[in-house]
C-alpha atoms as a PDB file:
ATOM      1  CA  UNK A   1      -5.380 -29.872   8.544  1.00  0.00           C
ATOM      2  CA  UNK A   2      -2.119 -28.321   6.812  1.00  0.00           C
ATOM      3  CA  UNK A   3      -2.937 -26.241   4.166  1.00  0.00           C
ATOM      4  CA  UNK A   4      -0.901 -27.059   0.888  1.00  0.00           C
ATOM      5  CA  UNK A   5       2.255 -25.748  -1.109  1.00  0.00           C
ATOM      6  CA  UNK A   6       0.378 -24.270  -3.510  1.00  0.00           C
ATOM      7  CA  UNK A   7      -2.568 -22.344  -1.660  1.00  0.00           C
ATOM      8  CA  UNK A   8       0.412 -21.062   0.682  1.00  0.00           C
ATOM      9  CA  UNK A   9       2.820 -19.522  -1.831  1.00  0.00           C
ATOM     10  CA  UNK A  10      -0.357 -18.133  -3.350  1.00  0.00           C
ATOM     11  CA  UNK A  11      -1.279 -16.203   0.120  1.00  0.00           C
ATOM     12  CA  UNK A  12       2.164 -15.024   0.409  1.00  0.00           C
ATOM     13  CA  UNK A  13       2.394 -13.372  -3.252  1.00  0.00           C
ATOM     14  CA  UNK A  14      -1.003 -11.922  -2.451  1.00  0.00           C
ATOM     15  CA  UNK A  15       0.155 -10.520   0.472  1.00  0.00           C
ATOM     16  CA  UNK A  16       3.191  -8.826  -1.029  1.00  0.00           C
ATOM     17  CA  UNK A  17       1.048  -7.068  -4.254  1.00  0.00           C
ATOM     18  CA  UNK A  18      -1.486  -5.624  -1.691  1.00  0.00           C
ATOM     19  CA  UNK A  19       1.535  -4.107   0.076  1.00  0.00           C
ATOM     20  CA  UNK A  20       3.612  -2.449  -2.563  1.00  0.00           C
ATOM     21  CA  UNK A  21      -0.018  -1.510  -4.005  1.00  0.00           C
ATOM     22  CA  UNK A  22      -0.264   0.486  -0.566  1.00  0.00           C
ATOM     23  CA  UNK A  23       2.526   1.824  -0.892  1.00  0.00           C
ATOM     24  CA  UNK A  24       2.266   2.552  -4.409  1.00  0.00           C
ATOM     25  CA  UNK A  25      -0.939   4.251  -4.004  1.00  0.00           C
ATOM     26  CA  UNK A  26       0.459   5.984  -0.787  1.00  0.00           C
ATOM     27  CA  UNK A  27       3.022   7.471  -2.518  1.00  0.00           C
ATOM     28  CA  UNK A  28       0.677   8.372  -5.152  1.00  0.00           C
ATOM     29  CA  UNK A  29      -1.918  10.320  -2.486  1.00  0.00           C
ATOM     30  CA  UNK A  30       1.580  12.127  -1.629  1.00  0.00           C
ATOM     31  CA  UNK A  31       1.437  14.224  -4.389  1.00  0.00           C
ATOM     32  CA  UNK A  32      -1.796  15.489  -3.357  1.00  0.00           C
ATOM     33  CA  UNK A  33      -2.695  19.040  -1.507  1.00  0.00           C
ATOM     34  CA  UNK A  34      -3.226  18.574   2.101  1.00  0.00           C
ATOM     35  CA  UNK A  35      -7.186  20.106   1.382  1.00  0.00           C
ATOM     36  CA  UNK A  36      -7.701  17.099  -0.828  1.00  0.00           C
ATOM     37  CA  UNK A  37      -5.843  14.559   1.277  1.00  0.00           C
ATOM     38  CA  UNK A  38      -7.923  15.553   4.257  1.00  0.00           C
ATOM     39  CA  UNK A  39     -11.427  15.597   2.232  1.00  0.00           C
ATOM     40  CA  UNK A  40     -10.173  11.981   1.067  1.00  0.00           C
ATOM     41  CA  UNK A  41     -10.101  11.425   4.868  1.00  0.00           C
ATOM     42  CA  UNK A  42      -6.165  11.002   4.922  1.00  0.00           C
ATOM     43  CA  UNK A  43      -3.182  13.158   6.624  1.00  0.00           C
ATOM     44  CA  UNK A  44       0.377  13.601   5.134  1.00  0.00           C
ATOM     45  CA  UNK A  45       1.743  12.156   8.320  1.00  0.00           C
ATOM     46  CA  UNK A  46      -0.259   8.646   7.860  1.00  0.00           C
ATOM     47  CA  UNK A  47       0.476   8.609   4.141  1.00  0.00           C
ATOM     48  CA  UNK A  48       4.283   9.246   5.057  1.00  0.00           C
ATOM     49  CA  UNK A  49       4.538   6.386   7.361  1.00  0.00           C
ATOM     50  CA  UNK A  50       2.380   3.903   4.918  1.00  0.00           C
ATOM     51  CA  UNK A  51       4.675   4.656   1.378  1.00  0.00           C
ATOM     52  CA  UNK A  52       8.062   4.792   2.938  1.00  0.00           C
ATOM     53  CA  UNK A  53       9.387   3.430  -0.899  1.00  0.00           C
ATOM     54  CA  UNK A  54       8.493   4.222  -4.014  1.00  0.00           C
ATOM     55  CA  UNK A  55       7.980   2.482  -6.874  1.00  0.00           C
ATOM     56  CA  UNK A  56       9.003   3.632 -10.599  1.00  0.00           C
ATOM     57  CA  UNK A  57       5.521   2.242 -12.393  1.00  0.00           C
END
Protein backbone atom coordinates (compact mmCIF):
# COMPACT_ATOMS: atom_id res chain seq x y z
CA UNK A 1 0.00 0.00 0.00
CA UNK A 2 1.77 3.40 -1.16
CA UNK A 3 1.21 5.97 1.09
CA UNK A 4 -0.05 9.28 -0.65
CA UNK A 5 1.36 12.77 -1.87
CA UNK A 6 -0.01 14.47 0.72
CA UNK A 7 0.69 12.34 4.01
CA UNK A 8 4.39 12.14 2.49
CA UNK A 9 5.27 15.82 2.02
CA UNK A 10 3.64 16.19 5.41
CA UNK A 11 6.31 13.59 7.07
CA UNK A 12 9.05 15.27 5.34
CA UNK A 13 8.21 18.98 6.63
CA UNK A 14 7.78 17.36 10.02
CA UNK A 15 10.92 15.94 9.86
CA UNK A 16 12.78 19.10 8.94
CA UNK A 17 11.00 21.46 11.99
CA UNK A 18 12.00 18.74 14.58
CA UNK A 19 15.55 19.13 13.25
CA UNK A 20 16.26 22.81 13.11
CA UNK A 21 14.14 22.75 16.52
CA UNK A 22 17.19 20.51 17.74
CA UNK A 23 19.35 22.46 16.65
CA UNK A 24 17.74 25.52 17.65
CA UNK A 25 17.36 24.39 21.10
CA UNK A 26 20.99 22.95 20.97
CA UNK A 27 22.35 26.02 20.27
CA UNK A 28 20.23 27.50 22.83
CA UNK A 29 21.58 24.85 25.80
CA UNK A 30 25.07 26.30 24.40
CA UNK A 31 24.82 29.27 26.18
CA UNK A 32 24.49 27.46 29.30
CA UNK A 33 27.31 26.79 32.20
CA UNK A 34 28.73 23.41 31.94
CA UNK A 35 27.21 22.82 35.93
CA UNK A 36 23.79 23.37 34.46
CA UNK A 37 24.30 21.53 31.19
CA UNK A 38 25.49 18.51 33.11
CA UNK A 39 22.54 18.68 35.87
CA UNK A 40 20.23 18.91 32.61
CA UNK A 41 22.02 15.60 31.83
CA UNK A 42 23.86 17.11 28.67
CA UNK A 43 27.77 17.76 27.81
CA UNK A 44 29.12 20.70 25.66
CA UNK A 45 30.67 18.15 23.39
CA UNK A 46 27.10 16.41 22.50
CA UNK A 47 25.41 19.80 22.29
CA UNK A 48 28.35 20.92 19.86
CA UNK A 49 27.92 18.11 17.52
CA UNK A 50 23.82 18.32 17.63
CA UNK A 51 23.57 22.52 16.80
CA UNK A 52 26.31 22.74 14.28
CA UNK A 53 24.02 26.02 12.74
CA UNK A 54 22.33 28.49 14.22
CA UNK A 55 19.36 30.02 13.67
CA UNK A 56 18.59 33.96 14.05
CA UNK A 57 14.85 33.44 15.81
Amino acid sequence: MSTSFFRTAFDRIASAREKQARRYVGSVLLTLDDETLKSLGHSREELSRSARSSYPF
